[in-house]
PDB file of N, CA and C in Angstrom:
ATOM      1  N   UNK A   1      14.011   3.711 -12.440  1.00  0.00           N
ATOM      2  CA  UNK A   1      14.668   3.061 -13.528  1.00  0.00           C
ATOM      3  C   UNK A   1      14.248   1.587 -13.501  1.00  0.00           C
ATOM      4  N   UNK A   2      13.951   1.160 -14.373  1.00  0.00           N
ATOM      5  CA  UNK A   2      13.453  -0.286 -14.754  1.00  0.00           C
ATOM      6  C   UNK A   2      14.539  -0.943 -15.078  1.00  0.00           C
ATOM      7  N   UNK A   3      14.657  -2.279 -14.361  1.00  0.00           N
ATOM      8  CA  UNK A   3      15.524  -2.841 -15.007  1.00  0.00           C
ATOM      9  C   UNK A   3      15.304  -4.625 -15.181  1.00  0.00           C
ATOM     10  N   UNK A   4      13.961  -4.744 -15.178  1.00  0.00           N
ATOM     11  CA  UNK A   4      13.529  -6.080 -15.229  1.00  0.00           C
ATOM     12  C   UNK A   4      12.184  -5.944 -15.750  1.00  0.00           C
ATOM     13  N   UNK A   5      11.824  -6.982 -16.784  1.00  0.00           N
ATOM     14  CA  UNK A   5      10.780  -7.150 -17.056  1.00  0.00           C
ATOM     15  C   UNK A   5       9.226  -6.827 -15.740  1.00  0.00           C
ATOM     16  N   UNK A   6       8.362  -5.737 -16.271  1.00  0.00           N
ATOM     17  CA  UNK A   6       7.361  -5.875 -15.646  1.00  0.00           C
ATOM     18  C   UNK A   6       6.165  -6.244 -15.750  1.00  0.00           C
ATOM     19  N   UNK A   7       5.993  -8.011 -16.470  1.00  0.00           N
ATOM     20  CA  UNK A   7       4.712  -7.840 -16.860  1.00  0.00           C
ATOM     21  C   UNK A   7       3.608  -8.512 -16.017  1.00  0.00           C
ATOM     22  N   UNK A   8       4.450  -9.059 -14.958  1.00  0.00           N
ATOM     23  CA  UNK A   8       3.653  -9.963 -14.261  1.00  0.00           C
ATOM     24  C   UNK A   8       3.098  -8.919 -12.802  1.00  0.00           C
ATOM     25  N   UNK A   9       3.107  -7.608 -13.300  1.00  0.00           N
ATOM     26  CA  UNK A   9       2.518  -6.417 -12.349  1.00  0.00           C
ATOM     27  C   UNK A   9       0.973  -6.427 -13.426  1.00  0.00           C
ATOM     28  N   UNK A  10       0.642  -6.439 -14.409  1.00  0.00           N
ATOM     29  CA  UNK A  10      -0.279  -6.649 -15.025  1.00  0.00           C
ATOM     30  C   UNK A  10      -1.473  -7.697 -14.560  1.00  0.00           C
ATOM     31  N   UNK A  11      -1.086  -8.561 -13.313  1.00  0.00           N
ATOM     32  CA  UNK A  11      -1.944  -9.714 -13.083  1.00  0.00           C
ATOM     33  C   UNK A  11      -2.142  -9.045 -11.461  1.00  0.00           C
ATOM     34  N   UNK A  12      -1.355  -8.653 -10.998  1.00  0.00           N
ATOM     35  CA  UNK A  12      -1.517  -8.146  -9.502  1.00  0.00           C
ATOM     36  C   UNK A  12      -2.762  -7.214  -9.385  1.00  0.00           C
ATOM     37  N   UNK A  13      -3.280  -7.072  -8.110  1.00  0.00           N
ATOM     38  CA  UNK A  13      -4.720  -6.277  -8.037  1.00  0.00           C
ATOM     39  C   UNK A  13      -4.575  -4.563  -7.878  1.00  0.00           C
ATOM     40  N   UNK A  14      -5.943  -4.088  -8.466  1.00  0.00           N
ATOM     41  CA  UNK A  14      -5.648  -2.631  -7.779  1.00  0.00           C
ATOM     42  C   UNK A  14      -4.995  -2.045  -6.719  1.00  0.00           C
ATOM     43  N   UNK A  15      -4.076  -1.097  -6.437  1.00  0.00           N
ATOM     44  CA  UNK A  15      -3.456  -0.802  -6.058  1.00  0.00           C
ATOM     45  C   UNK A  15      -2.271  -1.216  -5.318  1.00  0.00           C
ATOM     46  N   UNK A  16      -1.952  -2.095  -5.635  1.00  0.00           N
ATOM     47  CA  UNK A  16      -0.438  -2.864  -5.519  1.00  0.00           C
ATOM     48  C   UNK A  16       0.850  -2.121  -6.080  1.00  0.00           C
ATOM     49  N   UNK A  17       1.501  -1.442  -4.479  1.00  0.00           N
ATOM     50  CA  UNK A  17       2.426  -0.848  -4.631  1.00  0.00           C
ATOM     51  C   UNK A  17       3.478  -1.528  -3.699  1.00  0.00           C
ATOM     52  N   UNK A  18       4.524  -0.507  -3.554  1.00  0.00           N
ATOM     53  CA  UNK A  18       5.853  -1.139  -2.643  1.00  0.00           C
ATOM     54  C   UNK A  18       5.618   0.242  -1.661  1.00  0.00           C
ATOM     55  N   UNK A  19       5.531  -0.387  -0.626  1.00  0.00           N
ATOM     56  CA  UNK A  19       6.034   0.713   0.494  1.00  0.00           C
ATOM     57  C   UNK A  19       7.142   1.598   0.660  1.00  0.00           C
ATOM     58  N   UNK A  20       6.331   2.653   0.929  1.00  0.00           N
ATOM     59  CA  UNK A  20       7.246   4.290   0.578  1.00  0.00           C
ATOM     60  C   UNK A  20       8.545   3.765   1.279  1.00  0.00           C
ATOM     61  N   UNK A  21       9.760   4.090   1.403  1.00  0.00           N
ATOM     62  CA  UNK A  21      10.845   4.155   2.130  1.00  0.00           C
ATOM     63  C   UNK A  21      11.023   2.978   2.907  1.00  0.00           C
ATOM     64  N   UNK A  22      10.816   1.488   2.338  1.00  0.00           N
ATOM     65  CA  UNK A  22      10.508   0.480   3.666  1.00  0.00           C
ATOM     66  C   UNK A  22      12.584   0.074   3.243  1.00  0.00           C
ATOM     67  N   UNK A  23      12.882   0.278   2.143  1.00  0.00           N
ATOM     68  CA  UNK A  23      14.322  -0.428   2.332  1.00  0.00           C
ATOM     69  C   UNK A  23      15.217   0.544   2.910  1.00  0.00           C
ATOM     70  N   UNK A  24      15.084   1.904   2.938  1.00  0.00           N
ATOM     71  CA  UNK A  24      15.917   2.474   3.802  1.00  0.00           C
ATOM     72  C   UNK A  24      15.441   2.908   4.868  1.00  0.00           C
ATOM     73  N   UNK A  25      14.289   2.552   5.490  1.00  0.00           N
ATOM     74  CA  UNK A  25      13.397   2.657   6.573  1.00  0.00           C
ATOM     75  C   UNK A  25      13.361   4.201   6.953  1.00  0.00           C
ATOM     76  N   UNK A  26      13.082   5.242   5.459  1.00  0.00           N
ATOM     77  CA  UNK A  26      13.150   6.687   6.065  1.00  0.00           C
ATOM     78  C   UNK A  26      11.869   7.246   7.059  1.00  0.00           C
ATOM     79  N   UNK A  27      10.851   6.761   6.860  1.00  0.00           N
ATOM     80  CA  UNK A  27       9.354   7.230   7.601  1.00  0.00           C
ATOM     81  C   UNK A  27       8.251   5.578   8.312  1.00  0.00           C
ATOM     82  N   UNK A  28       9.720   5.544   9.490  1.00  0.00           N
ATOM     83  CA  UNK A  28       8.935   4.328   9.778  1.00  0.00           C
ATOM     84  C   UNK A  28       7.906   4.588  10.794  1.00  0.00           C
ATOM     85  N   UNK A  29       8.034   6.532  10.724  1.00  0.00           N
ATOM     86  CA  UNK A  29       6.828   6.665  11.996  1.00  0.00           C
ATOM     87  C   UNK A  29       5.366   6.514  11.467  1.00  0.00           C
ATOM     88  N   UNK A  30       5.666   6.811   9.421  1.00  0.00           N
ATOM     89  CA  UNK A  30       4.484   7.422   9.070  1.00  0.00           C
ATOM     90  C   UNK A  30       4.441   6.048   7.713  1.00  0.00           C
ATOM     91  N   UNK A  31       4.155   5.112   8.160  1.00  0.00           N
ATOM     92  CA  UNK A  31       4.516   4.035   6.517  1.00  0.00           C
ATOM     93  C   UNK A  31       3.146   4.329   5.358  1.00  0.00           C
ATOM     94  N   UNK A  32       3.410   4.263   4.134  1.00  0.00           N
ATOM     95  CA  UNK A  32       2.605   4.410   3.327  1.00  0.00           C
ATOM     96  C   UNK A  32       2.717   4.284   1.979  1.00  0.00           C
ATOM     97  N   UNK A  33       2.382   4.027   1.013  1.00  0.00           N
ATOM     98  CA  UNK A  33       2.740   3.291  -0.459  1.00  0.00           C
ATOM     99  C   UNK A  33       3.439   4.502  -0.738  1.00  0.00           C
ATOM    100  N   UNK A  34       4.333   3.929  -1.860  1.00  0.00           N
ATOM    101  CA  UNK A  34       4.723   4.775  -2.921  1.00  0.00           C
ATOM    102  C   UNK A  34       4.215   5.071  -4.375  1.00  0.00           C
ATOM    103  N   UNK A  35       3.633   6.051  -4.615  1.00  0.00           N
ATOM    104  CA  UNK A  35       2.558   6.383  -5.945  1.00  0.00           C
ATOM    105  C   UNK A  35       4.180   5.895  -7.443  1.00  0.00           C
ATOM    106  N   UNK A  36       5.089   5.644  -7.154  1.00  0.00           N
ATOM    107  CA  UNK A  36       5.879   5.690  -8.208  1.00  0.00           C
ATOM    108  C   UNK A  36       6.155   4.905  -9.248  1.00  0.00           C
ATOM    109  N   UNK A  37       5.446   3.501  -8.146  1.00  0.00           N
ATOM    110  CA  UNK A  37       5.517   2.312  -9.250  1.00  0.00           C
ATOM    111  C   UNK A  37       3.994   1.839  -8.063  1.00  0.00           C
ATOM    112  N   UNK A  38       3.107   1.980  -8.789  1.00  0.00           N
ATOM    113  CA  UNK A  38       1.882   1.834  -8.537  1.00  0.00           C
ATOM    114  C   UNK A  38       0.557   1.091  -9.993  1.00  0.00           C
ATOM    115  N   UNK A  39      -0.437   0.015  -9.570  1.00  0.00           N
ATOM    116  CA  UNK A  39      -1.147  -0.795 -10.373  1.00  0.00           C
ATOM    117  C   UNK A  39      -2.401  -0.658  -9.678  1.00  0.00           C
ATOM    118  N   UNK A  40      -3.089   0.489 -10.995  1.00  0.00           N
ATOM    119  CA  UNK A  40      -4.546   1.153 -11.252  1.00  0.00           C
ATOM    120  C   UNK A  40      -5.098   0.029 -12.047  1.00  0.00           C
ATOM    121  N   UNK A  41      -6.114   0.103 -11.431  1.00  0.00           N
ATOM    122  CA  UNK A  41      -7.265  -1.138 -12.732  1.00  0.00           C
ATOM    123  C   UNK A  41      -8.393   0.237 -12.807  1.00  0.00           C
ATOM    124  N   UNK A  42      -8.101   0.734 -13.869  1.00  0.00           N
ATOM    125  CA  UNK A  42      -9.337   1.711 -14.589  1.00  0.00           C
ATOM    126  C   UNK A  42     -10.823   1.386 -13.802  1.00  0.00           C
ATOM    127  N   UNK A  43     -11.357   2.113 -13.533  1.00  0.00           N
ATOM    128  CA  UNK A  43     -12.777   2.214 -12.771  1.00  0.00           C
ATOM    129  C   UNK A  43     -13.586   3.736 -12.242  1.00  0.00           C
ATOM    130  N   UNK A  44     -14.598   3.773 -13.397  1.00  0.00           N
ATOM    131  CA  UNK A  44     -15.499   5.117 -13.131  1.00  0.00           C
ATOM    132  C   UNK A  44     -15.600   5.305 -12.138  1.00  0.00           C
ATOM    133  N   UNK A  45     -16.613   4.259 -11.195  1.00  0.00           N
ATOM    134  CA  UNK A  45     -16.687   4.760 -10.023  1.00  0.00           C
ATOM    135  C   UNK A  45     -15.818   5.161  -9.160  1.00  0.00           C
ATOM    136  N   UNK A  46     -14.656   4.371  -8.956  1.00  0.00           N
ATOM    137  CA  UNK A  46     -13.629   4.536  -8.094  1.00  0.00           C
ATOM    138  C   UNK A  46     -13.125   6.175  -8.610  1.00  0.00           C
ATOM    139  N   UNK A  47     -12.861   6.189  -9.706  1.00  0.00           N
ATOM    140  CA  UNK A  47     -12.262   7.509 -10.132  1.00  0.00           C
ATOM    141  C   UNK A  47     -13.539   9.319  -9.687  1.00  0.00           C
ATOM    142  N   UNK A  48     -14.636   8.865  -9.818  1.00  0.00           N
ATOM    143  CA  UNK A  48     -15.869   9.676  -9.130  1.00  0.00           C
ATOM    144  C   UNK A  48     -15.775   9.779  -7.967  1.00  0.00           C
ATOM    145  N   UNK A  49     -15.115   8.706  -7.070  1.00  0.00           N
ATOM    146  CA  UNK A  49     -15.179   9.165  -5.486  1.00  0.00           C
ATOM    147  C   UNK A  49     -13.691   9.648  -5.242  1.00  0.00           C
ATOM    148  N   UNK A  50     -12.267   9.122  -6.010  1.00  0.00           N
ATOM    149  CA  UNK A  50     -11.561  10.124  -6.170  1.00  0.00           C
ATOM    150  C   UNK A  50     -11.329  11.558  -6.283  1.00  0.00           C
ATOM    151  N   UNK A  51     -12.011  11.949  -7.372  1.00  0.00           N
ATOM    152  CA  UNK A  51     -12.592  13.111  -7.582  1.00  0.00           C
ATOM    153  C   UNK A  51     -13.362  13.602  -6.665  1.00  0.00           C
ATOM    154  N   UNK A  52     -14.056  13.367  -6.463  1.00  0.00           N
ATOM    155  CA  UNK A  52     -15.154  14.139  -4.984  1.00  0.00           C
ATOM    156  C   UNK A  52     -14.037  14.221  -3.639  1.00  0.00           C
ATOM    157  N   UNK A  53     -13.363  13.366  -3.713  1.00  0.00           N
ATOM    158  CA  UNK A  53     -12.650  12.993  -2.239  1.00  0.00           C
ATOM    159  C   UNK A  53     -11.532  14.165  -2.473  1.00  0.00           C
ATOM    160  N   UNK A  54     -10.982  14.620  -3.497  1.00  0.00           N
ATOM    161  CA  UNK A  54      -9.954  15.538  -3.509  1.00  0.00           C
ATOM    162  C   UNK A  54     -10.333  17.006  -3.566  1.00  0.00           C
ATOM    163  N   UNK A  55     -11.925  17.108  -4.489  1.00  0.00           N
ATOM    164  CA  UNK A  55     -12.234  18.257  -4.523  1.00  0.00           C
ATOM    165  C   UNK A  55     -12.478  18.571  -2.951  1.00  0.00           C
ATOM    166  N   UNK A  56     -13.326  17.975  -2.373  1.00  0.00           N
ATOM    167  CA  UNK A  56     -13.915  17.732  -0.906  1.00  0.00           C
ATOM    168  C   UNK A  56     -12.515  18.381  -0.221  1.00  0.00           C
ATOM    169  N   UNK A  57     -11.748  18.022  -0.181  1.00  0.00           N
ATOM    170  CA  UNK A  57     -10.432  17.755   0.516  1.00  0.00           C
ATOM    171  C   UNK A  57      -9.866  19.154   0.004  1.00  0.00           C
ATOM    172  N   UNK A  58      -9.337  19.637  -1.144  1.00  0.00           N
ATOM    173  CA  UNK A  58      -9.040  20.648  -1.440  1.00  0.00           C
ATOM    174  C   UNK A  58     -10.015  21.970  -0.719  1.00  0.00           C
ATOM    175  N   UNK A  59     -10.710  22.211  -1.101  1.00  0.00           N
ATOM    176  CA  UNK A  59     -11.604  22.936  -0.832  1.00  0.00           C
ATOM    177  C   UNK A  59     -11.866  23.293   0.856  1.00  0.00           C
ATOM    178  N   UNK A  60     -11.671  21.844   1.459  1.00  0.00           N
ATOM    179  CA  UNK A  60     -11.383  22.596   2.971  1.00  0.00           C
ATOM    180  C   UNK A  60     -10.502  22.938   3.365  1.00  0.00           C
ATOM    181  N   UNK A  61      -9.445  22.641   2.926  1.00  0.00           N
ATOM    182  CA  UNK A  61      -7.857  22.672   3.184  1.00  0.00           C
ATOM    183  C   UNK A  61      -7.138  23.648   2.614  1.00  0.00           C
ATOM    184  N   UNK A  62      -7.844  24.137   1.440  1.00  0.00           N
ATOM    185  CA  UNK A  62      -6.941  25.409   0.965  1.00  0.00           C
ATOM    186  C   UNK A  62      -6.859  26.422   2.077  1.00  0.00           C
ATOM    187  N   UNK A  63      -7.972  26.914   2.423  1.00  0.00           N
ATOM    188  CA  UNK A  63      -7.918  28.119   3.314  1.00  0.00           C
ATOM    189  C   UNK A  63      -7.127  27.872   4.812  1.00  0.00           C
ATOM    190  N   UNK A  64      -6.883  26.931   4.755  1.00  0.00           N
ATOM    191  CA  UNK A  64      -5.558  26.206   5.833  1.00  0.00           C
ATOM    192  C   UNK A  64      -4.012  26.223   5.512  1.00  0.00           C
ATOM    193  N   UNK A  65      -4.508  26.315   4.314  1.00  0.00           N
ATOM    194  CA  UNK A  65      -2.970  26.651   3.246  1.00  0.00           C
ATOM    195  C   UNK A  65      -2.307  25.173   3.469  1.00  0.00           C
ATOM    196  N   UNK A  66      -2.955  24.184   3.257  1.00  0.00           N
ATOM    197  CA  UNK A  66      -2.571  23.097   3.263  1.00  0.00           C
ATOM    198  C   UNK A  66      -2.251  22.559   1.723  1.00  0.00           C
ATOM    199  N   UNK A  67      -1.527  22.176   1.384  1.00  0.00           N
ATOM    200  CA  UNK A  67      -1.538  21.688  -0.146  1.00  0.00           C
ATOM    201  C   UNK A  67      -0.763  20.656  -0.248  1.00  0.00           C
ATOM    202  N   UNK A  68      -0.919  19.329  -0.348  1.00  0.00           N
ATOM    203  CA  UNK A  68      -0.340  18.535  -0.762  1.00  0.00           C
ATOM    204  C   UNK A  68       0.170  17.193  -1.710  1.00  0.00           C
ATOM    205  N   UNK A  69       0.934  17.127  -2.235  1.00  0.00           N
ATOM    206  CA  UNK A  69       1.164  15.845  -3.673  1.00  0.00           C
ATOM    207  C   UNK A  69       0.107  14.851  -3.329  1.00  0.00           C
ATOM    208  N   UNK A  70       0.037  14.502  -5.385  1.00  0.00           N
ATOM    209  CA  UNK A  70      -0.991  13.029  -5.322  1.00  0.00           C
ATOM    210  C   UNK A  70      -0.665  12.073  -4.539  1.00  0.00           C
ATOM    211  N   UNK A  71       0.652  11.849  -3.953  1.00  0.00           N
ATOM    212  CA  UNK A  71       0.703  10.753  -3.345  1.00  0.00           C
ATOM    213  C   UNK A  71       0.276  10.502  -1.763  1.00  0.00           C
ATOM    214  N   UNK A  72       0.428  11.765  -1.731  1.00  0.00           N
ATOM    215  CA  UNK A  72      -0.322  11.804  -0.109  1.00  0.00           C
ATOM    216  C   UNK A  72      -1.944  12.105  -0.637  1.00  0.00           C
ATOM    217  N   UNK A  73      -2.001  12.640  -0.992  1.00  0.00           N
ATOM    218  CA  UNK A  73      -3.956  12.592  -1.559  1.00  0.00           C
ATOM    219  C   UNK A  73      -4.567  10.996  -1.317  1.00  0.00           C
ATOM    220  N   UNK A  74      -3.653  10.329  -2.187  1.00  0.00           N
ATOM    221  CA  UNK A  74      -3.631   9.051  -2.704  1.00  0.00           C
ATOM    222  C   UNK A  74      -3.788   8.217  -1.530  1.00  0.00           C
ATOM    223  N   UNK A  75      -2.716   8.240  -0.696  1.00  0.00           N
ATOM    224  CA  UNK A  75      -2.679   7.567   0.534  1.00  0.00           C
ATOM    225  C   UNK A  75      -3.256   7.877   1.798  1.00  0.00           C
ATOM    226  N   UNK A  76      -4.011   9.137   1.961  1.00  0.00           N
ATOM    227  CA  UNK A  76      -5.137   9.787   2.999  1.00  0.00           C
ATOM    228  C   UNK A  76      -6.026   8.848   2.045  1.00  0.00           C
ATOM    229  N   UNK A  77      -6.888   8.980   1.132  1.00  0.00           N
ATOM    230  CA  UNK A  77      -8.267   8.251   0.561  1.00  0.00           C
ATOM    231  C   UNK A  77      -7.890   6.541  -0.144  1.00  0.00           C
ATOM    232  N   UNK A  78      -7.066   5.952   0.321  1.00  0.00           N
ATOM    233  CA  UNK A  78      -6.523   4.290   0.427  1.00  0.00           C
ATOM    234  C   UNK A  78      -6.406   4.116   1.911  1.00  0.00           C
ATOM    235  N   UNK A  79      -6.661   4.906   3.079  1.00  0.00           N
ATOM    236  CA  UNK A  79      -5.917   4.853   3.933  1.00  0.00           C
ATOM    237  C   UNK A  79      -5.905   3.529   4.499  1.00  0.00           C
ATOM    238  N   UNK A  80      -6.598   2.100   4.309  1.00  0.00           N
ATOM    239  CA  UNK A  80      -6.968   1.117   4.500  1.00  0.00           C
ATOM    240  C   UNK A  80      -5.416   0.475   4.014  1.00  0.00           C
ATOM    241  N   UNK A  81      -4.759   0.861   2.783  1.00  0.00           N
ATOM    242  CA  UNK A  81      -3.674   0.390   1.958  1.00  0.00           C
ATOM    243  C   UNK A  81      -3.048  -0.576   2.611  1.00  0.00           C
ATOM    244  N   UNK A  82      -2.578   0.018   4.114  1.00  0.00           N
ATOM    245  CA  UNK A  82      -1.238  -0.201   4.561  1.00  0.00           C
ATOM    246  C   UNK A  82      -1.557  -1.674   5.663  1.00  0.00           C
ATOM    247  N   UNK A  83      -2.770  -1.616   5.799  1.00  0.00           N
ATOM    248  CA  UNK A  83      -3.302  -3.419   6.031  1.00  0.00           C
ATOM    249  C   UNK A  83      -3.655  -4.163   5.307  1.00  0.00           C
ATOM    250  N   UNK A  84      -3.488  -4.039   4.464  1.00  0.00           N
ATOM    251  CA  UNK A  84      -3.727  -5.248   3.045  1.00  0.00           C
ATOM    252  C   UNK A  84      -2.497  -5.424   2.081  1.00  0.00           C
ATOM    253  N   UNK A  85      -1.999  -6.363   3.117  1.00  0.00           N
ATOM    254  CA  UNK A  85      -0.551  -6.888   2.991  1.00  0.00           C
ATOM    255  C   UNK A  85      -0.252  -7.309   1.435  1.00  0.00           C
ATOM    256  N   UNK A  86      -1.576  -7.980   1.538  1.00  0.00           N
ATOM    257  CA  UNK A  86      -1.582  -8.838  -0.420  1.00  0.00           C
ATOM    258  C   UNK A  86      -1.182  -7.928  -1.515  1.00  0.00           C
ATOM    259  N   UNK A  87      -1.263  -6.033  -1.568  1.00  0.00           N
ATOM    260  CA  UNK A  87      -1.331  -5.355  -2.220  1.00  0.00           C
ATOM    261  C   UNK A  87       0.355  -4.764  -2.453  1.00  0.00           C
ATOM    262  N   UNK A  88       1.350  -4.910  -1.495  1.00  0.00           N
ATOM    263  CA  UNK A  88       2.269  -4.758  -0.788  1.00  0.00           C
ATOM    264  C   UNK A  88       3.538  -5.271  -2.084  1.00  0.00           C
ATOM    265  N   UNK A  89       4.339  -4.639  -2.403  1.00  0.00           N
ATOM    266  CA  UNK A  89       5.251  -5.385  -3.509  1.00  0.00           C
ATOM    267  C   UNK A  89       6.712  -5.396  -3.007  1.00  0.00           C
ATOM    268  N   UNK A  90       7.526  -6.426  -3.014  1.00  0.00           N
ATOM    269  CA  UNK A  90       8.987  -6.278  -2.283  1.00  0.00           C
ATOM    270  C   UNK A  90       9.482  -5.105  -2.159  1.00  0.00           C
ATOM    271  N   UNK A  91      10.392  -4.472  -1.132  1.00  0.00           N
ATOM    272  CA  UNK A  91      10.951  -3.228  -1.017  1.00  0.00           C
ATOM    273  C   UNK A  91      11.596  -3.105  -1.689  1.00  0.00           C
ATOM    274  N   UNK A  92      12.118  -4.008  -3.080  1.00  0.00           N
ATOM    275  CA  UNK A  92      13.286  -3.793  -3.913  1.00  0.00           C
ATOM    276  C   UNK A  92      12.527  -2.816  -5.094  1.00  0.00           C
ATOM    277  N   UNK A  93      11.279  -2.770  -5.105  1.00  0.00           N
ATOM    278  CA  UNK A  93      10.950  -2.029  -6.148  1.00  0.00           C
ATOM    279  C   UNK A  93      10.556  -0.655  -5.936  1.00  0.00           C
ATOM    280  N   UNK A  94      11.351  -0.231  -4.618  1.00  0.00           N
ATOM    281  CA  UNK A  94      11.225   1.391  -4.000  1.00  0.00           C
ATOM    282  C   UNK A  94      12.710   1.933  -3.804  1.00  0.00           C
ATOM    283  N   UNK A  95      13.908   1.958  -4.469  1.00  0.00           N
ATOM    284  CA  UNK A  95      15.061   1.732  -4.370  1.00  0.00           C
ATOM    285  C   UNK A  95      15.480   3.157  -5.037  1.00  0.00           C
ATOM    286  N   UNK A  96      16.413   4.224  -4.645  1.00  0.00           N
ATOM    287  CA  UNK A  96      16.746   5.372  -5.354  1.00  0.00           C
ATOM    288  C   UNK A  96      17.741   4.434  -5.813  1.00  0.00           C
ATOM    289  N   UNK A  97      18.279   5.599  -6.988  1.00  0.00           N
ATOM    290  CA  UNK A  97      19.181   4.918  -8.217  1.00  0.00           C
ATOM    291  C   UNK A  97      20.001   5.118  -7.757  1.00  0.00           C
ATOM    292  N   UNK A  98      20.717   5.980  -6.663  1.00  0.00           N
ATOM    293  CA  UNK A  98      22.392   6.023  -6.732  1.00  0.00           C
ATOM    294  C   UNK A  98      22.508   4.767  -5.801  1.00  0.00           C
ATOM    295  N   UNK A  99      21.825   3.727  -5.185  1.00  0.00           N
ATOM    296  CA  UNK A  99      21.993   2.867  -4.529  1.00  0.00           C
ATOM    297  C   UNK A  99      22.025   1.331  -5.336  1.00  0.00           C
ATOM    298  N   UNK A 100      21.589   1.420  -6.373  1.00  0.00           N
ATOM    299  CA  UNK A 100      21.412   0.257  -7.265  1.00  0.00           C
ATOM    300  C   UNK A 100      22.934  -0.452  -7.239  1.00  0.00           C
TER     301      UNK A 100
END
């Protein structure tokens, strides 16, 4: 739920998110963005090695019966994310609603 102007996420760099669970500290074994409020800057290439990186990834992993959400896709092929502090957005913008 939005409840403040977001336009100054428009100037922030590719992939500038808020860390998954950092205000209720649910997965502090495993930290990693949250795909929910997340800032894509459009790019072929990037989106081509996406693509390769998931087909790649699918394809070995099915027969493992492994299957898992874009956001872990997302955050296995960023895996760099979680040291590039600059990309990082206050924990207030990872907040479930019955806590607001």
């Amino acid at each position: 739920m939005v409840l403040k102007n977001l336009d100054h996420l428009f100037n922030s760099p590719h992939m500038t998110s808020a860390l998954d669970g950092e205000y209720f500290n649910i997965w502090p074994q495993d930290p990693h963005f949250n795909a929910g409020i997340l800032v894509i800057e459009p790019n072929e290439e990037e989106y081509k090695k996406l693509y390769e990186y998931i087909m790649n990834f699918s394809l070995e992993n099915w027969n493992k019966g492994i299957c898992i959400a874009d956001q872990e896709l997302l955050n296995l092929f960023y895996s760099d994310w979680l040291e590039k502090t600059e990309l990082h957005l206050n924990k207030y913008y990872d907040i479930f609603a019955p806590y607001i």
